[in-house]
Protein backbone atom coordinates (compact mmCIF):
# COMPACT_ATOMS: atom_id res chain seq x y z
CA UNK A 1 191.16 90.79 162.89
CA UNK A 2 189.44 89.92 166.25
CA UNK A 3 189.15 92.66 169.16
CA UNK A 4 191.31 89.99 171.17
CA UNK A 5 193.64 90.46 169.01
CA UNK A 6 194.86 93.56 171.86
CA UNK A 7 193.65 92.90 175.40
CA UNK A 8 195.34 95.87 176.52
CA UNK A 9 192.89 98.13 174.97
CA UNK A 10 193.28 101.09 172.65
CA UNK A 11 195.59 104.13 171.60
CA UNK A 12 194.06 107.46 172.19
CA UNK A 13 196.05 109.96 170.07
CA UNK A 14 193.87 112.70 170.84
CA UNK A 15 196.39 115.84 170.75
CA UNK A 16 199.62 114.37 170.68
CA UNK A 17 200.76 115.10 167.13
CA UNK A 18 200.98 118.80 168.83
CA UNK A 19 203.10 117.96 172.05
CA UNK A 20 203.61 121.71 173.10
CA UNK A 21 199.71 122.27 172.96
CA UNK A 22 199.05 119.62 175.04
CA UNK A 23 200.52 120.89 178.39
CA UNK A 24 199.02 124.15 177.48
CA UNK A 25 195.24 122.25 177.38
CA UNK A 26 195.91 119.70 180.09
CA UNK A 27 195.43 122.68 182.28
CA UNK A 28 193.00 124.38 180.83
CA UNK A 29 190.78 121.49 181.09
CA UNK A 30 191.68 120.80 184.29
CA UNK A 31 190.58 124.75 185.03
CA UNK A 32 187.16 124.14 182.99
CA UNK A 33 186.89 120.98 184.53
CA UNK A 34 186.85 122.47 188.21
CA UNK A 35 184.03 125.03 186.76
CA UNK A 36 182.02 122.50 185.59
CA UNK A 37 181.92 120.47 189.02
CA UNK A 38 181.37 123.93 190.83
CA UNK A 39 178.53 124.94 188.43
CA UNK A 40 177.03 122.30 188.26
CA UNK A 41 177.11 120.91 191.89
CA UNK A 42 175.90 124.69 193.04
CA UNK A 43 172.45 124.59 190.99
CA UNK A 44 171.84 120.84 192.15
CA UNK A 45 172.54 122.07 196.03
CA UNK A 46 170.49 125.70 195.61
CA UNK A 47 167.70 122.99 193.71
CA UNK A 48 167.39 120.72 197.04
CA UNK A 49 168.16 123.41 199.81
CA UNK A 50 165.92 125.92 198.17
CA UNK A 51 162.18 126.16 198.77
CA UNK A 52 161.48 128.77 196.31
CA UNK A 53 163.17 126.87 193.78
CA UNK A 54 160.99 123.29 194.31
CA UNK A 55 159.54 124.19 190.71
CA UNK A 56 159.34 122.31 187.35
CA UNK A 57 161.74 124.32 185.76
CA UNK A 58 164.58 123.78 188.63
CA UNK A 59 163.96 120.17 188.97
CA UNK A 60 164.55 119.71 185.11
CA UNK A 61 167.44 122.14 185.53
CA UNK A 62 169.37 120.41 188.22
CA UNK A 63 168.62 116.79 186.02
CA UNK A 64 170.76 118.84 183.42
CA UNK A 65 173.63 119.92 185.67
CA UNK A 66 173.87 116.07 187.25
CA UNK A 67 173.83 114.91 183.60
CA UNK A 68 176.72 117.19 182.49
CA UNK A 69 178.56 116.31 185.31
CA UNK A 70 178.37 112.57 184.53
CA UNK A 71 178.92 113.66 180.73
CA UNK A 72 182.20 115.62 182.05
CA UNK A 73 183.69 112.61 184.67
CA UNK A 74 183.30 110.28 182.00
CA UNK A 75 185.64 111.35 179.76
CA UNK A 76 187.71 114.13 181.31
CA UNK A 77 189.59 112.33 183.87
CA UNK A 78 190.96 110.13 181.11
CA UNK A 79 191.19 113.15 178.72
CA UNK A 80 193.65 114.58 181.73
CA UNK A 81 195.63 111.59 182.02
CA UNK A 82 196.33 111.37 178.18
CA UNK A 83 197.47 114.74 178.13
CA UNK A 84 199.70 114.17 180.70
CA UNK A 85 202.42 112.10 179.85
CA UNK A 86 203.19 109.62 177.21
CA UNK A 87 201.11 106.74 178.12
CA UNK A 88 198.15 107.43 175.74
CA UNK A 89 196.05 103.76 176.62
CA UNK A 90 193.01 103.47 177.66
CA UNK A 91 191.72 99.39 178.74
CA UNK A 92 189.22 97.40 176.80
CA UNK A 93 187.48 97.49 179.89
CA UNK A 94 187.86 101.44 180.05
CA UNK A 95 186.90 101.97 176.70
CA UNK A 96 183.65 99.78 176.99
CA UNK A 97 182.58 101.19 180.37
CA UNK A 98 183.63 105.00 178.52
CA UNK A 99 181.25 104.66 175.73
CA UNK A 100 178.14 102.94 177.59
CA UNK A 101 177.92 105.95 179.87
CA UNK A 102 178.94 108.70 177.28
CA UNK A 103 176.58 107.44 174.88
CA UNK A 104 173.59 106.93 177.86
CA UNK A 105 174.19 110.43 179.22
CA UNK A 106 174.14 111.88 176.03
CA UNK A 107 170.93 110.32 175.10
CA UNK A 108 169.46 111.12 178.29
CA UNK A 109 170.63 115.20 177.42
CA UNK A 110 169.09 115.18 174.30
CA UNK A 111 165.76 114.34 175.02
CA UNK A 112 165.73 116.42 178.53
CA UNK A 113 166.11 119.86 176.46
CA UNK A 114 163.31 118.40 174.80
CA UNK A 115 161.32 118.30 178.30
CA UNK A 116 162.62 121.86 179.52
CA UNK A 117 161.72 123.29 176.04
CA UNK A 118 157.64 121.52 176.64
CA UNK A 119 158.07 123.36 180.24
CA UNK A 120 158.81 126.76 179.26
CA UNK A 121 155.93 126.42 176.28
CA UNK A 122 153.76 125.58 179.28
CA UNK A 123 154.54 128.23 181.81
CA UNK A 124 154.56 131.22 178.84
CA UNK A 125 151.61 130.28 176.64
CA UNK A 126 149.32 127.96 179.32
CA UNK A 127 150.57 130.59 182.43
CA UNK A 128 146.76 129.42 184.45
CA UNK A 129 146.76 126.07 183.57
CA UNK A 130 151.12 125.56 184.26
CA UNK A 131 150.71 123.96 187.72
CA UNK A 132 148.03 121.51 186.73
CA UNK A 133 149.33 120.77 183.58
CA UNK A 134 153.36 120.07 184.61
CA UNK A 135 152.75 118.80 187.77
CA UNK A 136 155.52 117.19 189.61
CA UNK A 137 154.45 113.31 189.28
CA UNK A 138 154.70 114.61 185.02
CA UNK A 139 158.16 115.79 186.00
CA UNK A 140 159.10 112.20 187.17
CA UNK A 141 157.88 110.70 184.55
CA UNK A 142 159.34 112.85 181.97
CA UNK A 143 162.76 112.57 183.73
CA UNK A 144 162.68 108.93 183.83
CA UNK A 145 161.86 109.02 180.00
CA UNK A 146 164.78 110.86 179.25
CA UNK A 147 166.97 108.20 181.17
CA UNK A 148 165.52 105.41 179.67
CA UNK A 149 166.02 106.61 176.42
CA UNK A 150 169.40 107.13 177.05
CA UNK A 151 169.55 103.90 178.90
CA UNK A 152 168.17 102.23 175.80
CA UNK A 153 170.53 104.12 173.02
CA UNK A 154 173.39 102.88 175.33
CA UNK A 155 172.31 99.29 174.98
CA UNK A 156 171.59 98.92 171.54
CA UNK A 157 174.63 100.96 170.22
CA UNK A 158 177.04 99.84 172.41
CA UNK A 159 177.15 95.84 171.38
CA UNK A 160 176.95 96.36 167.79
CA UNK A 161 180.03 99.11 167.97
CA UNK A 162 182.32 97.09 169.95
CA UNK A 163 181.47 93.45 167.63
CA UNK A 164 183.21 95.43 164.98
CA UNK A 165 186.48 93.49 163.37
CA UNK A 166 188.94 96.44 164.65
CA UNK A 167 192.23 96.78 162.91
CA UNK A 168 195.58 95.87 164.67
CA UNK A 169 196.66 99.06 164.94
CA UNK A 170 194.40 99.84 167.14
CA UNK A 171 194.78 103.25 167.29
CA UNK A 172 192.12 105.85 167.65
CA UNK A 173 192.06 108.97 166.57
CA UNK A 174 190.58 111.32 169.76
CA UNK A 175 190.89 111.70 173.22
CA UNK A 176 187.90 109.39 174.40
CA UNK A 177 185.92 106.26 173.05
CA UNK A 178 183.20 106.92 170.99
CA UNK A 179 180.91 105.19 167.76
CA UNK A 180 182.39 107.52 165.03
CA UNK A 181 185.82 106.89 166.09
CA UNK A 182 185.48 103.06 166.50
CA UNK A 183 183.65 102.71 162.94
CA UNK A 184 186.47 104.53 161.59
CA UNK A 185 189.03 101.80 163.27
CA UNK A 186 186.76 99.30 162.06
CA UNK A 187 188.65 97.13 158.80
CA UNK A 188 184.99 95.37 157.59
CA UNK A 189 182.28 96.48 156.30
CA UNK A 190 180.48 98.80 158.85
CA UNK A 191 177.70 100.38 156.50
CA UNK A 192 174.97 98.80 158.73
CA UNK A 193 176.90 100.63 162.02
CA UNK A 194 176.88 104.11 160.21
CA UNK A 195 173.02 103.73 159.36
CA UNK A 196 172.67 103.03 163.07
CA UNK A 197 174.39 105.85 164.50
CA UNK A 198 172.71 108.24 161.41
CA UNK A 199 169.12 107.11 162.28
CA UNK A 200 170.16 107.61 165.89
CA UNK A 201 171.59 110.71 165.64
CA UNK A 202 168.59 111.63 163.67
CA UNK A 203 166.13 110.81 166.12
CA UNK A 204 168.19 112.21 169.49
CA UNK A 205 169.50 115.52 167.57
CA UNK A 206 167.23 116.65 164.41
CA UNK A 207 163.82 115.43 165.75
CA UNK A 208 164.39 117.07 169.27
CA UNK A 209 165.87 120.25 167.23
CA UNK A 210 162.28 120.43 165.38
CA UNK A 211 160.38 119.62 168.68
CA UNK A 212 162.22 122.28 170.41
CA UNK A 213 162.11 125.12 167.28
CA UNK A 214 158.13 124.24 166.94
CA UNK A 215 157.41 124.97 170.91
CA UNK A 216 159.60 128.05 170.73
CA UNK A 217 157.92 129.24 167.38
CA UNK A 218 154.51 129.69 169.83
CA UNK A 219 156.11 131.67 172.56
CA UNK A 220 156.91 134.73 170.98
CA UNK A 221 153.34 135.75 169.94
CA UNK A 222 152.55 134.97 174.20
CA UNK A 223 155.35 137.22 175.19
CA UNK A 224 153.78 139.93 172.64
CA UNK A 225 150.53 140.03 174.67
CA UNK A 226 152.37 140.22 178.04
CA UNK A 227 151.57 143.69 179.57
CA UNK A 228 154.77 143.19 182.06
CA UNK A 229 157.76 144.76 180.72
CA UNK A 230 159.60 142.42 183.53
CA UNK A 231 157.83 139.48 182.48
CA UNK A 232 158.59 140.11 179.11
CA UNK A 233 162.19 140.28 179.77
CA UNK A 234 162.54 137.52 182.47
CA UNK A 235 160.56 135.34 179.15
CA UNK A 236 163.26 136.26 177.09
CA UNK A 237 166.29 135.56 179.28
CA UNK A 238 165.34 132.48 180.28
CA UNK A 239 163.78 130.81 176.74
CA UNK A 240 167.26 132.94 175.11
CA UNK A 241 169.26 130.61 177.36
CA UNK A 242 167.67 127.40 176.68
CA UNK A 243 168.25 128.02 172.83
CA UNK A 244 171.80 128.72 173.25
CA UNK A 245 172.48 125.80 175.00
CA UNK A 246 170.28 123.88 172.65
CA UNK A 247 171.83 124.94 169.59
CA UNK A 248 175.67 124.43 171.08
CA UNK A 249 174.64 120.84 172.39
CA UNK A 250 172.90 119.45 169.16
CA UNK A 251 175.26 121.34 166.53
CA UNK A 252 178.51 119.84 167.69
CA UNK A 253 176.71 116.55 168.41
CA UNK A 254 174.95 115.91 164.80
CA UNK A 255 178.65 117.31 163.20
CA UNK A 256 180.05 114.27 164.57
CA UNK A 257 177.28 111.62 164.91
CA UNK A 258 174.91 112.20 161.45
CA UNK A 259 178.11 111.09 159.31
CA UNK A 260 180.66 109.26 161.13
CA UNK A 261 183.01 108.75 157.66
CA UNK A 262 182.71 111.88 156.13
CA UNK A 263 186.37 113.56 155.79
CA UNK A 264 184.66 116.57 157.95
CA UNK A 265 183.74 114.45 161.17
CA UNK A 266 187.51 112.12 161.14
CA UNK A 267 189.61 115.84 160.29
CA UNK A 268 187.44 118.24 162.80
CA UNK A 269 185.28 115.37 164.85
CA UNK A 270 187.89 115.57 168.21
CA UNK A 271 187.52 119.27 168.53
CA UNK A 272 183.28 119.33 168.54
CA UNK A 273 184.18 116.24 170.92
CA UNK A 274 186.51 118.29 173.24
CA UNK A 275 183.28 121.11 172.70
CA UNK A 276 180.70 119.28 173.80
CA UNK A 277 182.42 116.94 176.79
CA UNK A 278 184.03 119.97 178.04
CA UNK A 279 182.99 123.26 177.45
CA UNK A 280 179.48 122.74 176.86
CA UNK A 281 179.10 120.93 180.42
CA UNK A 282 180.94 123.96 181.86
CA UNK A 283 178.96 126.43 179.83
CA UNK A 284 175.61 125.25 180.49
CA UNK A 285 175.52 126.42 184.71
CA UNK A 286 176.77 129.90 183.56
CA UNK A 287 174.15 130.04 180.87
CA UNK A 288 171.55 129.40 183.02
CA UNK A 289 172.88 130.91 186.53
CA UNK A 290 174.27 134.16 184.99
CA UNK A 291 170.75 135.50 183.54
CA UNK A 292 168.71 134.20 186.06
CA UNK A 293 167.72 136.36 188.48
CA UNK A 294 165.66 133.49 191.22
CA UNK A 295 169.24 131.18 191.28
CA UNK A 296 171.10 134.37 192.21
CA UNK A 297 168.89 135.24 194.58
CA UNK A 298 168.95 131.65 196.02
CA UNK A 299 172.92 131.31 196.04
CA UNK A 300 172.70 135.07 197.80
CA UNK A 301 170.39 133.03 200.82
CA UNK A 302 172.63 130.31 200.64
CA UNK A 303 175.68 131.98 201.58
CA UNK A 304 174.18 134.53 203.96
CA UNK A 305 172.78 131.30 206.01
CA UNK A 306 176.66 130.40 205.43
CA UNK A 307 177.61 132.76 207.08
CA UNK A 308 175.42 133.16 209.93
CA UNK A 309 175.65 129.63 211.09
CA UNK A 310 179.51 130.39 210.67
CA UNK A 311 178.96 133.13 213.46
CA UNK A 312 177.51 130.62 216.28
């Protein structure tokens, strides 16, 4: 069976064999949804208003919150219409544009927490040489890594997916288009397509993991020699947050990506979707914003300049 076989697109079932639950989650995505653009779009602002925040750490901080808001947009909106009302279709069109984003932005993510994990190795265990050593040119470059790695994923998973022979039903089984879902609506042989996605997943989710872990491994025998109490704590906050967000990011991901067919990632796969499109992107601002003493400050300057030029 040929994918023109439907020009109309696909069938996102998502929630709908629970009809009462999905009024109940239409708005509470819409509510995490509104936290996520807030979040987000508050730590890029404080990042480009902000002198004291013009730092390595900030740049590669407000990268993250523009990524997670692309991550969110891509897939929420639709997610919200879906949940809606009956019409549960999504366009080829939609589908295809869906899926080159998610999978570019999610690419892009991975490796980034691998950049943000190199800068806080950096500033605790190389504190005199930081500024030479992640200097903002290295910033760009490392950014623009991370994008065209994701860029690149995108391009070379994207094709092969949507070549599969899909079955007439076309019906998927989750609230957005993704590679696990379409190899499982796939009625050929797609053995080649899951060792793709495994040795991808492996490279942008366990190698990252073991980049991250190894870094991390170094800084607490720097934070044992700090003589600062508040140093040592600040350390902590800030490298704690960075692992939570890591491990909530690449868990859910490599559930879902390492083994596409498994009867774990089809039963449970659209929940650690719904995690890591939704809450993670909403989580991720808090994390960070919550514990962090310099982008409370900021937003404090922010709103008091508010404020003042509200006066006049």
């Amino acid at each position: 069976m040929t994918n023109e076989s439907f020009p109309v697109g696909f069938i996102l079932l998502g929630f709908s064999e629970w009809p009462q639950v999905e009024v109940v989650l239409f708005w509470i995505v819409i509510m995490l949804y509104l936290v996520t653009i807030l979040g987000n779009s508050t730590i890029i602002l404080l990042s480009c208003m902000d002198p004291r925040l013009y730092t390595p750490m900030y740049f590669f901080l407000s990268n993250l919150s523009f990524l997670d808001l692309c991550l969110a947009t891509a897939c929420v909106p639709q997610m919200l219409s879906n949940l809606w009302g009956p019409d549960k279709s999504i366009t080829y069109a939609g589908c295809v544009m869906q899926l080159c984003v998610f999978l570019c932005v999610g690419a892009t993510e991975c490796i980034l927490l691998v950049t943000m994990a190199f800068d806080r190795y950096v500033a605790v265990c190389q504190p005199l040489r930081y500024t030479t050593i992640v200097h903002r040119p290295l910033c760009w470059k490392l950014a623009i890594m991370a994008w065209m790695s994701g860029l690149t994923e995108s391009l070379i998973l994207s094709p092969v997916t949507l070549q599969l022979p899909f079955c007439p039903h076309h019906r998927l089984d989750d609230f957005l288009c993704e590679i696990p879902v379409l190899i499982r609506l796939a009625c050929g042989d797609t053995s080649i397509n899951e060792w793709q996605l495994t040795i991808s997943a492996v490279i942008f989710t366990m190698v990252p993991v073991g980049l991250i872990l190894t870094s991390y491994g170094r800084i607490p025998q720097a934070v044992g020699k700090m003589k600062s109490e508040e140093g040592r704590q600040k350390v902590i906050a800030t490298c704690s947050s960075h692992l939570l967000v890591v491990f909530m990011f690449y868990g859910t991901v490599a559930m879902v990506y390492t083994d596409p067919k498994t009867n774990f990632s089809s039963k449970y796969g659209k929940f650690f979707t719904f995690f890591y499109t939704v809450v993670t992107p909403m989580l991720n601002p808090l994390i960070y914003t919550l514990r962090n003493k310099e982008v409370k400050d900021a937003l404090q300057r922010m709103l008091r300049k508010g404020i003042r030029l509200k006066k006049y």
